[in-house]
N, C-alpha and C. Protein backbone atom coordinates (compact mmCIF):
# COMPACT_ATOMS: atom_id res chain seq x y z
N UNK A 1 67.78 110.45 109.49
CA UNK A 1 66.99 110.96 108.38
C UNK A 1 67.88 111.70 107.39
N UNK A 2 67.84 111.09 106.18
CA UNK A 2 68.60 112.13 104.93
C UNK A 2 67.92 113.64 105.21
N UNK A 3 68.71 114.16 104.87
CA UNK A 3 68.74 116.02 104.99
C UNK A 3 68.83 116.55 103.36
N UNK A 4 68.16 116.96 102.79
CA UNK A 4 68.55 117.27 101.58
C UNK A 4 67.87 118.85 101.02
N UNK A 5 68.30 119.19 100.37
CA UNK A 5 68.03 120.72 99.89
C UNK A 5 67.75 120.81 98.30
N UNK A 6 66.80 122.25 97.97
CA UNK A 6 67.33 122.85 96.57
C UNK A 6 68.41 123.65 96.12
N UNK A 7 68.32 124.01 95.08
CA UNK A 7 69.69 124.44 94.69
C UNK A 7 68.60 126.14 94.93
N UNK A 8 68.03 126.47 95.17
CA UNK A 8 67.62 127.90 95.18
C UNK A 8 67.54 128.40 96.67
N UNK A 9 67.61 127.18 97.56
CA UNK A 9 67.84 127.63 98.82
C UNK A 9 68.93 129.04 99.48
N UNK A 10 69.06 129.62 99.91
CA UNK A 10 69.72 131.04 100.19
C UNK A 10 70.80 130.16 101.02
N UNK A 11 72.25 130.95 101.13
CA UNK A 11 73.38 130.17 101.36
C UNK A 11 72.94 130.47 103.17
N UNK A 12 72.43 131.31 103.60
CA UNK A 12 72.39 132.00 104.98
C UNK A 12 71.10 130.42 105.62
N UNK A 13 69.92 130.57 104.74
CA UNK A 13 69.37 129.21 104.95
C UNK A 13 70.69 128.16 104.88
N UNK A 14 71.15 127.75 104.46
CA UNK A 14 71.74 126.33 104.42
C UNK A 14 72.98 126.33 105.08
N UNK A 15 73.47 127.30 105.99
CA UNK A 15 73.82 128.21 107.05
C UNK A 15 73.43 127.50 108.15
N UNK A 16 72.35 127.81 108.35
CA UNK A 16 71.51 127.35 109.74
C UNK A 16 70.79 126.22 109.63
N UNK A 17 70.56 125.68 108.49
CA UNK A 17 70.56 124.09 108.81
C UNK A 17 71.25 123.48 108.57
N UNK A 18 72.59 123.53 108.38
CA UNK A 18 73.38 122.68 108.76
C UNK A 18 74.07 123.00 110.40
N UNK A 19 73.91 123.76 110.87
CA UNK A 19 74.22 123.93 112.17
C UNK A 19 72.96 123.65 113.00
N UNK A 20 72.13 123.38 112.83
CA UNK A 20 70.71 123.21 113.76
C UNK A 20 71.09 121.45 113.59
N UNK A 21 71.20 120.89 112.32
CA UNK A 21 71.06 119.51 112.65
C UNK A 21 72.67 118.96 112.53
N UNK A 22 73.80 119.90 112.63
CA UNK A 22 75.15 119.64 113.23
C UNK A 22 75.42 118.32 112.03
N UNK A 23 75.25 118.89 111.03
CA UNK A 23 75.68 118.07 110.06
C UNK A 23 76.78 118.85 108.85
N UNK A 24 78.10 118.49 108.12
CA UNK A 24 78.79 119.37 107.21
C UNK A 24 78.61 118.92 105.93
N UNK A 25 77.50 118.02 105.51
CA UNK A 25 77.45 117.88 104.08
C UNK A 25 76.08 117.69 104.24
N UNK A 26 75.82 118.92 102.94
CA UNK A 26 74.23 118.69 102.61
C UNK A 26 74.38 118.74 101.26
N UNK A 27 73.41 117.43 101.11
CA UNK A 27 73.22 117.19 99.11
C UNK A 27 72.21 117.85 98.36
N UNK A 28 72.18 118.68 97.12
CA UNK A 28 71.50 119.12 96.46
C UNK A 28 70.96 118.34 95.37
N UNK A 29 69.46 118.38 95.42
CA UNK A 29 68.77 117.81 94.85
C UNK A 29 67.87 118.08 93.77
N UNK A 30 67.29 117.81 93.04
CA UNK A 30 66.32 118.27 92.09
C UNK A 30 64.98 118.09 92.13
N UNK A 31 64.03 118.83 91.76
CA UNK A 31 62.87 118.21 91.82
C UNK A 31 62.71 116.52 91.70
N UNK A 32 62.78 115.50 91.57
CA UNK A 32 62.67 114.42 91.61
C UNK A 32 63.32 113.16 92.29
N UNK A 33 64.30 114.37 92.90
CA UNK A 33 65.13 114.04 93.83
C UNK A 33 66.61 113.43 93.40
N UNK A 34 67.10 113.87 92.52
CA UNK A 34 68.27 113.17 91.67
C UNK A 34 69.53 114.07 92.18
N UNK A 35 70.04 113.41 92.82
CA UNK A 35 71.47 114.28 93.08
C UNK A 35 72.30 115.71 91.90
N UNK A 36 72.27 116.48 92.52
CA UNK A 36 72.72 117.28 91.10
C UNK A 36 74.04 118.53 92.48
N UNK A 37 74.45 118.37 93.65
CA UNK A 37 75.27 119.29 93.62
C UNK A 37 75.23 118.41 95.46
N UNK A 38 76.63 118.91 96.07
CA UNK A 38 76.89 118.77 97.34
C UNK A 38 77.45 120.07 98.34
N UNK A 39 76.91 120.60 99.12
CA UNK A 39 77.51 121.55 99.75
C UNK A 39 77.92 121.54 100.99
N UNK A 40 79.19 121.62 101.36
CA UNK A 40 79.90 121.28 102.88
C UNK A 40 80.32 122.23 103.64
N UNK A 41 80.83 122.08 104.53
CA UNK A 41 81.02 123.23 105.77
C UNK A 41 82.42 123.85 104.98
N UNK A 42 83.56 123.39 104.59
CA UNK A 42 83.97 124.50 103.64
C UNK A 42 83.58 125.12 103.02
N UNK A 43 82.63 124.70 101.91
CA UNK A 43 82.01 125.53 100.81
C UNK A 43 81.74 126.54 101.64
N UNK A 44 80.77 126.45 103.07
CA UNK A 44 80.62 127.71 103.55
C UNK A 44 81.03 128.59 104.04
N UNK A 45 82.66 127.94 104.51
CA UNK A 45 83.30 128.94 104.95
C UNK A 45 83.88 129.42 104.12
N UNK A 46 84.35 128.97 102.83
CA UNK A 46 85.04 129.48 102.06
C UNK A 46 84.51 130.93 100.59
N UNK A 47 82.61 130.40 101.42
CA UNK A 47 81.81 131.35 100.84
C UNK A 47 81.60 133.03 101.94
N UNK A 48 82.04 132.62 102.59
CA UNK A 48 82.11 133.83 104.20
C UNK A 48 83.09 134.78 104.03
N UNK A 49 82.77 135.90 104.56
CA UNK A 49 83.85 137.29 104.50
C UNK A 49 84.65 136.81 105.40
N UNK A 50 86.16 137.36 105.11
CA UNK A 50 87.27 137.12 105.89
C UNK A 50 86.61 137.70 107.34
N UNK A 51 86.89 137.54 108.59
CA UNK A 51 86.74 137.85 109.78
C UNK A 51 87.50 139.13 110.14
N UNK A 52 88.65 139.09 109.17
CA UNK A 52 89.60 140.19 109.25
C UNK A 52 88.81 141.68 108.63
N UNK A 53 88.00 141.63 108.35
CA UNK A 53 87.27 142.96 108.03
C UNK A 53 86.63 143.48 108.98
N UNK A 54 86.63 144.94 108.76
CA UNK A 54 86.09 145.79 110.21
C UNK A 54 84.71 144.94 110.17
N UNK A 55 84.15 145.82 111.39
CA UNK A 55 82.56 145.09 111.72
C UNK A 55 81.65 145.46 110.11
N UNK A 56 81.57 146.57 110.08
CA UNK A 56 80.46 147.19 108.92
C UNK A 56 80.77 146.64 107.62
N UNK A 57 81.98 146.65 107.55
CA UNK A 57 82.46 145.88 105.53
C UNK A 57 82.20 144.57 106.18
N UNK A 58 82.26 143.82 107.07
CA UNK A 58 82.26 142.46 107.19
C UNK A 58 80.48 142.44 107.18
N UNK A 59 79.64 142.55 107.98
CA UNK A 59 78.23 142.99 108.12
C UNK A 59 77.57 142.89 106.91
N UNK A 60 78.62 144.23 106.05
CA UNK A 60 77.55 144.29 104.74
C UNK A 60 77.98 143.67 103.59
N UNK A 61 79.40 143.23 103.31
CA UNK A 61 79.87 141.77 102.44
C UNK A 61 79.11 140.36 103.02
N UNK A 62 78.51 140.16 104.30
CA UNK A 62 78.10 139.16 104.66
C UNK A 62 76.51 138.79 104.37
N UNK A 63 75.66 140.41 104.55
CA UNK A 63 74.53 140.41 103.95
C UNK A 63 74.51 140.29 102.27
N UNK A 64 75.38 140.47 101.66
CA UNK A 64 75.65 140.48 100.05
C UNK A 64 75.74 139.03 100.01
N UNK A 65 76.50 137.94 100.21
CA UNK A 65 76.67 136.63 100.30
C UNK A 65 75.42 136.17 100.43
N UNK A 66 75.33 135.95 101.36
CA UNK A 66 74.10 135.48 102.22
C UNK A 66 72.79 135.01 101.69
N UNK A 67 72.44 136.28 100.52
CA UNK A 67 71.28 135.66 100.18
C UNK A 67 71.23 134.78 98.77
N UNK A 68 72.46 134.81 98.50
CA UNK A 68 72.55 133.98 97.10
C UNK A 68 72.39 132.62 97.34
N UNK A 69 71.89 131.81 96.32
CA UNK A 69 71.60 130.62 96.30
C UNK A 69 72.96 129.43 96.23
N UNK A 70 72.72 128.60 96.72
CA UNK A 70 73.42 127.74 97.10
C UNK A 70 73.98 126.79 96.10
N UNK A 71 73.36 126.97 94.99
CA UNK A 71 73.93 126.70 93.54
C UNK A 71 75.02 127.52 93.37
N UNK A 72 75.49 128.40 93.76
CA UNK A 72 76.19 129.35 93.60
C UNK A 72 77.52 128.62 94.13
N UNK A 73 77.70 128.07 95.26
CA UNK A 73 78.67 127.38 96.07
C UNK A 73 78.76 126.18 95.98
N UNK A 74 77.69 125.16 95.70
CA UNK A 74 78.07 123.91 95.51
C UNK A 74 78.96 123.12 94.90
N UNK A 75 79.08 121.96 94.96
CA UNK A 75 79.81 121.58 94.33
C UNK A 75 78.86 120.64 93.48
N UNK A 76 79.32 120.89 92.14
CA UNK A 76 78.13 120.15 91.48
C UNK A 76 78.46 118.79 90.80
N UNK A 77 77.36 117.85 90.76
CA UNK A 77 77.85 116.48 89.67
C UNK A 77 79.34 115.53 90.42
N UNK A 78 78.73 115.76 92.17
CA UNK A 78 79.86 115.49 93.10
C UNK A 78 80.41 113.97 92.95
N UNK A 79 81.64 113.17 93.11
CA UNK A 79 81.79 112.03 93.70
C UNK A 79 80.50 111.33 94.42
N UNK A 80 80.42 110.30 93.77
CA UNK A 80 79.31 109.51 94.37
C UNK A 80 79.71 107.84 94.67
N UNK A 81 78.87 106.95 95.24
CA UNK A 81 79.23 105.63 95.78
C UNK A 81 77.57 105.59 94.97
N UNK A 82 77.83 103.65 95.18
CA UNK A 82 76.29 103.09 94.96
C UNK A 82 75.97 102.48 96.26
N UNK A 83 74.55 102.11 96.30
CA UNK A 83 74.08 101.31 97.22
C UNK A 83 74.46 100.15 97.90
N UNK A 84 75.16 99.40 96.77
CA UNK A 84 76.13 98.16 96.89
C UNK A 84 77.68 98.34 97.27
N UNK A 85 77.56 99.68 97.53
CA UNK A 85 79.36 99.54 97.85
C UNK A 85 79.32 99.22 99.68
N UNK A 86 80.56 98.82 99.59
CA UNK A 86 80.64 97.68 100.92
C UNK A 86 81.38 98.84 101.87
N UNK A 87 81.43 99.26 102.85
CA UNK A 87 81.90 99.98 103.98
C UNK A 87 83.49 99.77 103.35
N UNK A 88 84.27 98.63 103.19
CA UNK A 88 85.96 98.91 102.71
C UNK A 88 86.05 99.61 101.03
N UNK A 89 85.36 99.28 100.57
CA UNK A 89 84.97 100.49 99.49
C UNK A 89 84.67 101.74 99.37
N UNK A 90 83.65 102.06 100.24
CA UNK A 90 83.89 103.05 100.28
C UNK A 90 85.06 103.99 101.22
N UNK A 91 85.49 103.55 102.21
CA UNK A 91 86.50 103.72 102.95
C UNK A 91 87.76 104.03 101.84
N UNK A 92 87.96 103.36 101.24
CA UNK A 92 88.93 103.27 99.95
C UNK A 92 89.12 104.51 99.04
N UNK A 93 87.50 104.29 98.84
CA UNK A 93 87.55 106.01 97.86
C UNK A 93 87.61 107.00 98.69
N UNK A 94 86.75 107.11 99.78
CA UNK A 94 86.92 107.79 101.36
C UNK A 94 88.77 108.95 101.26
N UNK A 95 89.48 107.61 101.34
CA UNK A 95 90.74 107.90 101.12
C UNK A 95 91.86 108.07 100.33
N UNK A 96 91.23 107.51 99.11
CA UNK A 96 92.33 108.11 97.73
C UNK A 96 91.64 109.70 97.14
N UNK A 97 90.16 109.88 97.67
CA UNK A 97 89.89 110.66 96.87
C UNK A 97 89.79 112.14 98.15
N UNK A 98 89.80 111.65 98.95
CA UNK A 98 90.54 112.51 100.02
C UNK A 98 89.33 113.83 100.12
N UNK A 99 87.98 112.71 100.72
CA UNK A 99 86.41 113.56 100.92
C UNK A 99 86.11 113.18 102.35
N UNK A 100 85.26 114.02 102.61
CA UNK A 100 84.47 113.95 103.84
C UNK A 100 83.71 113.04 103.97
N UNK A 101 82.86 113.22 102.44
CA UNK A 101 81.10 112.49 102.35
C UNK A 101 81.10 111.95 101.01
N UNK A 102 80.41 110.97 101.16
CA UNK A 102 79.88 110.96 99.57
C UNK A 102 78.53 110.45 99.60
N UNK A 103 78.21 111.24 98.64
CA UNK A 103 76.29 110.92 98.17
C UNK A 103 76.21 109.23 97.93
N UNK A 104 75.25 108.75 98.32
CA UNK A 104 74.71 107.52 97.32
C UNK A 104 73.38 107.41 96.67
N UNK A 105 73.83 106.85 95.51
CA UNK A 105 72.72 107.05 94.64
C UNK A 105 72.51 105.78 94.18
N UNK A 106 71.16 105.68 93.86
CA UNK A 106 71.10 104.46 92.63
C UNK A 106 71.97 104.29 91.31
N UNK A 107 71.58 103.01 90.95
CA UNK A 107 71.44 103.63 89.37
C UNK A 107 71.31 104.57 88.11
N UNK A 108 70.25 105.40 88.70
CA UNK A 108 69.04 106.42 87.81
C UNK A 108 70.05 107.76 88.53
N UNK A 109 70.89 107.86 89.59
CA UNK A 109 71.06 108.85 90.10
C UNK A 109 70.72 109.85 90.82
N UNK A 110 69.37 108.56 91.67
CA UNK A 110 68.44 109.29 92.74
C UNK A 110 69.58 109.60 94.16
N UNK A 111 69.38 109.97 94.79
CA UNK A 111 70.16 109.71 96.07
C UNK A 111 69.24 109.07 97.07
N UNK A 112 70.57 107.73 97.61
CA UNK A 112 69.80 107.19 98.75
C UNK A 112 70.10 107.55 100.01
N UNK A 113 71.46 108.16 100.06
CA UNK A 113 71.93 107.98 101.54
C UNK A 113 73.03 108.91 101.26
N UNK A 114 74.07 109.37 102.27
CA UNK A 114 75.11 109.53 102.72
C UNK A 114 76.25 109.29 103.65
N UNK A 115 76.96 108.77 102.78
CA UNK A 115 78.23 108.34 103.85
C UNK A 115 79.26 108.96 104.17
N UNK A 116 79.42 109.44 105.36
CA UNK A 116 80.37 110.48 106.01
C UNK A 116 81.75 109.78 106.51
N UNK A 117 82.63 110.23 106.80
CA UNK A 117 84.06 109.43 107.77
C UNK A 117 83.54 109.30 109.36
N UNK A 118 82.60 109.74 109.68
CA UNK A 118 81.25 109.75 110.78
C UNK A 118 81.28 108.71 111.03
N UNK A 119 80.31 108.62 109.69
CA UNK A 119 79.68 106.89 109.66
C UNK A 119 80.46 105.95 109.75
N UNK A 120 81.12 105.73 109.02
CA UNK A 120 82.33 104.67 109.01
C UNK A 120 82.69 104.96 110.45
N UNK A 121 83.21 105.93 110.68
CA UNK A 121 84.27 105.17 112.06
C UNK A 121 82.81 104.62 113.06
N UNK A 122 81.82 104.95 112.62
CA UNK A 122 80.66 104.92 113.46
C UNK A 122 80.66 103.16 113.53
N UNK A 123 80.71 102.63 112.08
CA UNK A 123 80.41 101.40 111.21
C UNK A 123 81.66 100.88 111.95
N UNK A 124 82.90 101.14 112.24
CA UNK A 124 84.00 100.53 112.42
C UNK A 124 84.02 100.17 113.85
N UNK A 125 83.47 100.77 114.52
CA UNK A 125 83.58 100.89 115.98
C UNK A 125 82.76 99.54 116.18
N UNK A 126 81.56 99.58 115.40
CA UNK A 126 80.58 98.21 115.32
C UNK A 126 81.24 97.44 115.23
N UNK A 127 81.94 97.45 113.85
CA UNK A 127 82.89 96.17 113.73
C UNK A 127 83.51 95.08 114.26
N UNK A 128 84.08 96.37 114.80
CA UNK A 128 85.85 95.95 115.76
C UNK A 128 85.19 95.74 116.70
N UNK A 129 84.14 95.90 117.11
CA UNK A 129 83.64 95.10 118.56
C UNK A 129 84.02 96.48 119.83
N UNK A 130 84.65 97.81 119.62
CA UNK A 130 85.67 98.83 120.73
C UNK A 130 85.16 99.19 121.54
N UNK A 131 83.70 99.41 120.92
CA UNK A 131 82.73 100.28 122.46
C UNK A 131 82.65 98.68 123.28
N UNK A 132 83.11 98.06 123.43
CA UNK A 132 82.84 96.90 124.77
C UNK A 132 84.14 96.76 125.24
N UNK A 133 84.05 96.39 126.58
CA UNK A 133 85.23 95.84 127.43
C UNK A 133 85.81 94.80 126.61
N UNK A 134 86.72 94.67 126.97
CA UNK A 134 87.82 93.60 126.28
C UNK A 134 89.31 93.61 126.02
N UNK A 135 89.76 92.85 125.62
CA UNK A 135 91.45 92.56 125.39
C UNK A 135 91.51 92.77 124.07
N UNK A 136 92.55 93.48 123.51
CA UNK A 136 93.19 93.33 122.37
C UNK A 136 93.88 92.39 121.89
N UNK A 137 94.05 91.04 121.23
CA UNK A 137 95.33 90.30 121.41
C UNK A 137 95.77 90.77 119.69
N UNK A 138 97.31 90.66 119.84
CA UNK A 138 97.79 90.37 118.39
C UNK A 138 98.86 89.63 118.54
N UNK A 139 98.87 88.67 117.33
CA UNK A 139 99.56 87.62 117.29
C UNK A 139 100.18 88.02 115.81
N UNK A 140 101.98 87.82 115.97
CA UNK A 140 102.42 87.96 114.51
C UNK A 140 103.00 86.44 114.26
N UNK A 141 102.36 86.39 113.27
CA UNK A 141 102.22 85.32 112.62
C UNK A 141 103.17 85.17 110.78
N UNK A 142 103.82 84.19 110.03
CA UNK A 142 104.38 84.13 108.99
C UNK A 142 102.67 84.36 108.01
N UNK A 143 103.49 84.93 107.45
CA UNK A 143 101.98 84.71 106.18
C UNK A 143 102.02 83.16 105.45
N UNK A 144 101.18 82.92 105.74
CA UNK A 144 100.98 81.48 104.92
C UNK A 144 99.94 80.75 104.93
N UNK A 145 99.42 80.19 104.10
CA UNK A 145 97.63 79.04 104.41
C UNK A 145 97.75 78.65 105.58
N UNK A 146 96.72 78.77 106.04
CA UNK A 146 96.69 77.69 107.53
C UNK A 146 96.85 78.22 108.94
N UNK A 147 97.32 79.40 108.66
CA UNK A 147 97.48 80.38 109.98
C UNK A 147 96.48 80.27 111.16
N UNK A 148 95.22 81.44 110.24
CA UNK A 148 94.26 81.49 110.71
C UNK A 148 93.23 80.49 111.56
N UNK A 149 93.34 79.22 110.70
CA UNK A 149 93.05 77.95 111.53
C UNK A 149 93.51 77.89 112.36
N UNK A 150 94.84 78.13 112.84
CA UNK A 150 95.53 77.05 113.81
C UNK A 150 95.41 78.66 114.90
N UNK A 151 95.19 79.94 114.53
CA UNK A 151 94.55 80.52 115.58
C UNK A 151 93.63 80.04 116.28
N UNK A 152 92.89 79.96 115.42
CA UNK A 152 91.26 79.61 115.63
C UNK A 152 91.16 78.70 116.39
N UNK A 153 91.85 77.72 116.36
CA UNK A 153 91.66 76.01 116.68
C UNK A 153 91.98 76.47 118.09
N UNK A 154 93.38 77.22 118.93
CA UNK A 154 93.84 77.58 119.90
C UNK A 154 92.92 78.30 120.53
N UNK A 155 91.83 79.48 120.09
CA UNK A 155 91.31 80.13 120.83
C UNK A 155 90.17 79.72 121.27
N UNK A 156 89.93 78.86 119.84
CA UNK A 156 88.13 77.29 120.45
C UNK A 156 88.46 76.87 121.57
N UNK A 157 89.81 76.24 121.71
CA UNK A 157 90.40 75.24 122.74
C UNK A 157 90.28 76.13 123.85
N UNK A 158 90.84 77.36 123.90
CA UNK A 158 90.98 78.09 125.20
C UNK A 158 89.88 78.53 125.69
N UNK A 159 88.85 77.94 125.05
CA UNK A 159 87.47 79.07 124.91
C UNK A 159 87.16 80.35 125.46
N UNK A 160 87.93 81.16 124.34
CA UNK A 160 88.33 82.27 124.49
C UNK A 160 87.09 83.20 123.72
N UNK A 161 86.57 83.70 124.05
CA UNK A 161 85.27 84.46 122.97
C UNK A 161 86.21 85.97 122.75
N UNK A 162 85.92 85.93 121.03
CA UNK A 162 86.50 86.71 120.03
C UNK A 162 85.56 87.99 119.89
N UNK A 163 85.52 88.92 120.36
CA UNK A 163 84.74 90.11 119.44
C UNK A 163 84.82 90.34 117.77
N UNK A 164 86.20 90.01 117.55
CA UNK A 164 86.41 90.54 116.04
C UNK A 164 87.65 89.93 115.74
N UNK A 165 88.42 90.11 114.40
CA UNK A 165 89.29 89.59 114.11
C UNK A 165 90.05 90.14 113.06
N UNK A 166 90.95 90.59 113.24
CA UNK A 166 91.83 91.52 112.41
C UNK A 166 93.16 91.32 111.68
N UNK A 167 93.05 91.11 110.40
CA UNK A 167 94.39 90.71 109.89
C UNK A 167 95.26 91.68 109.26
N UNK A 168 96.26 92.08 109.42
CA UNK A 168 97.43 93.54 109.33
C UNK A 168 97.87 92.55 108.09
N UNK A 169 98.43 93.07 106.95
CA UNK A 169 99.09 92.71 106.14
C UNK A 169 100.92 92.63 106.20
N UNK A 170 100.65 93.98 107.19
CA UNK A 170 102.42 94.45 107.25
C UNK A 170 101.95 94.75 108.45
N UNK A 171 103.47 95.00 109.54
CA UNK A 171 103.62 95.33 110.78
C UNK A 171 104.69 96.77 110.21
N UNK A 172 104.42 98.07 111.76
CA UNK A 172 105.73 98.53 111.39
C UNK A 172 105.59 98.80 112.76
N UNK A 173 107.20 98.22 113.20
CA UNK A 173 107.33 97.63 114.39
C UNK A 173 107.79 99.47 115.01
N UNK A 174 107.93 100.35 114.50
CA UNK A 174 107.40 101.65 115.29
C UNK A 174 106.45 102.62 115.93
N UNK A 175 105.51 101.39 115.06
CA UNK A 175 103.91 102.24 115.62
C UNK A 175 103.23 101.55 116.34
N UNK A 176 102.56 102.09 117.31
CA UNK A 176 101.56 101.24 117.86
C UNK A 176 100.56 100.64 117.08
N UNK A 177 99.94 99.70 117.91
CA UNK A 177 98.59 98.89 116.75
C UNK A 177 97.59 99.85 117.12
């Protein structure tokens, strides 16, 4: 279920629901539901009194925080994906733009969903076939037309059943696969 908030919500509220439903990005919304701000488990920590303060200045800088609205911390008019972006797309922006989450929205700039690095590895795990027993094979192969066939043709023959199928562009013969 999408989780979504107002921007007048108290930061101490959006505090405890994001820890009740163990989630670090919650999207701010508008009456009509149009994405207008994102707030993450940094924002909140970075909205929190240092720990390094005695008990009482920490206590009463924490009650001062606390009840301000969450507009206050957000991040507003955040990075967004569309509906149509494909799991390696977003993965892509995922990683040049170097986020947790990103909102999705329509067109109009409703929000439909959210995609976390969660999800994806969630989505990837599907993929790759990992949560099941099985063999890894990798085969290095020249790059050239025709490869893939003449895998293929070998593993029909062997009748070998494939979970998934993975093509590396580059090897670096120091790392594991």
């Amino acid at each position: 279920d999408l989780i979504t908030v107002r921007p007048d919500l108290t930061i101490f509220e959006a505090k405890k629901l994001m820890a009740d439903k163990k989630i670090r990005h919650l999207p701010v919304v508008d009456e009509q539901g149009k994405l207008i701000g994102i707030v993450t488990d940094r924002d909140m920590r970075d909205a929190m009194p240092s720990t390094l303060l005695k008990k009482p200045d920490y206590e009463i800088t924490l009650n001062k925080i606390g009840n301000h609205p969450i507009s206050d911390i957000m991040t507003s008019n955040p990075m967004t994906i569309y509906a149509y972006y494909t799991l390696q797309d977003t993965l892509l922006v995922i990683q040049k733009k170097k986020v947790g989450a990103l909102p999705v929205i329509d067109e109009e700039g409703y929000l439909k969903g959210i995609m976390s690095t969660r999800d994806l590895l969630t989505a990837f795990v599907n993929v790759l076939n990992i949560d099941e027993p099985g063999t890894l094979l990798c085969i290095i192969v020249n790059e050239q037309p025709g490869q893939m066939k003449k895998i293929v043709d070998i593993v029909t023959e062997e009748n070998i059943s494939l979970g998934s199928v993975l093509v590396a562009r580059y090897w670096d013969e120091k790392k594991r696969v």
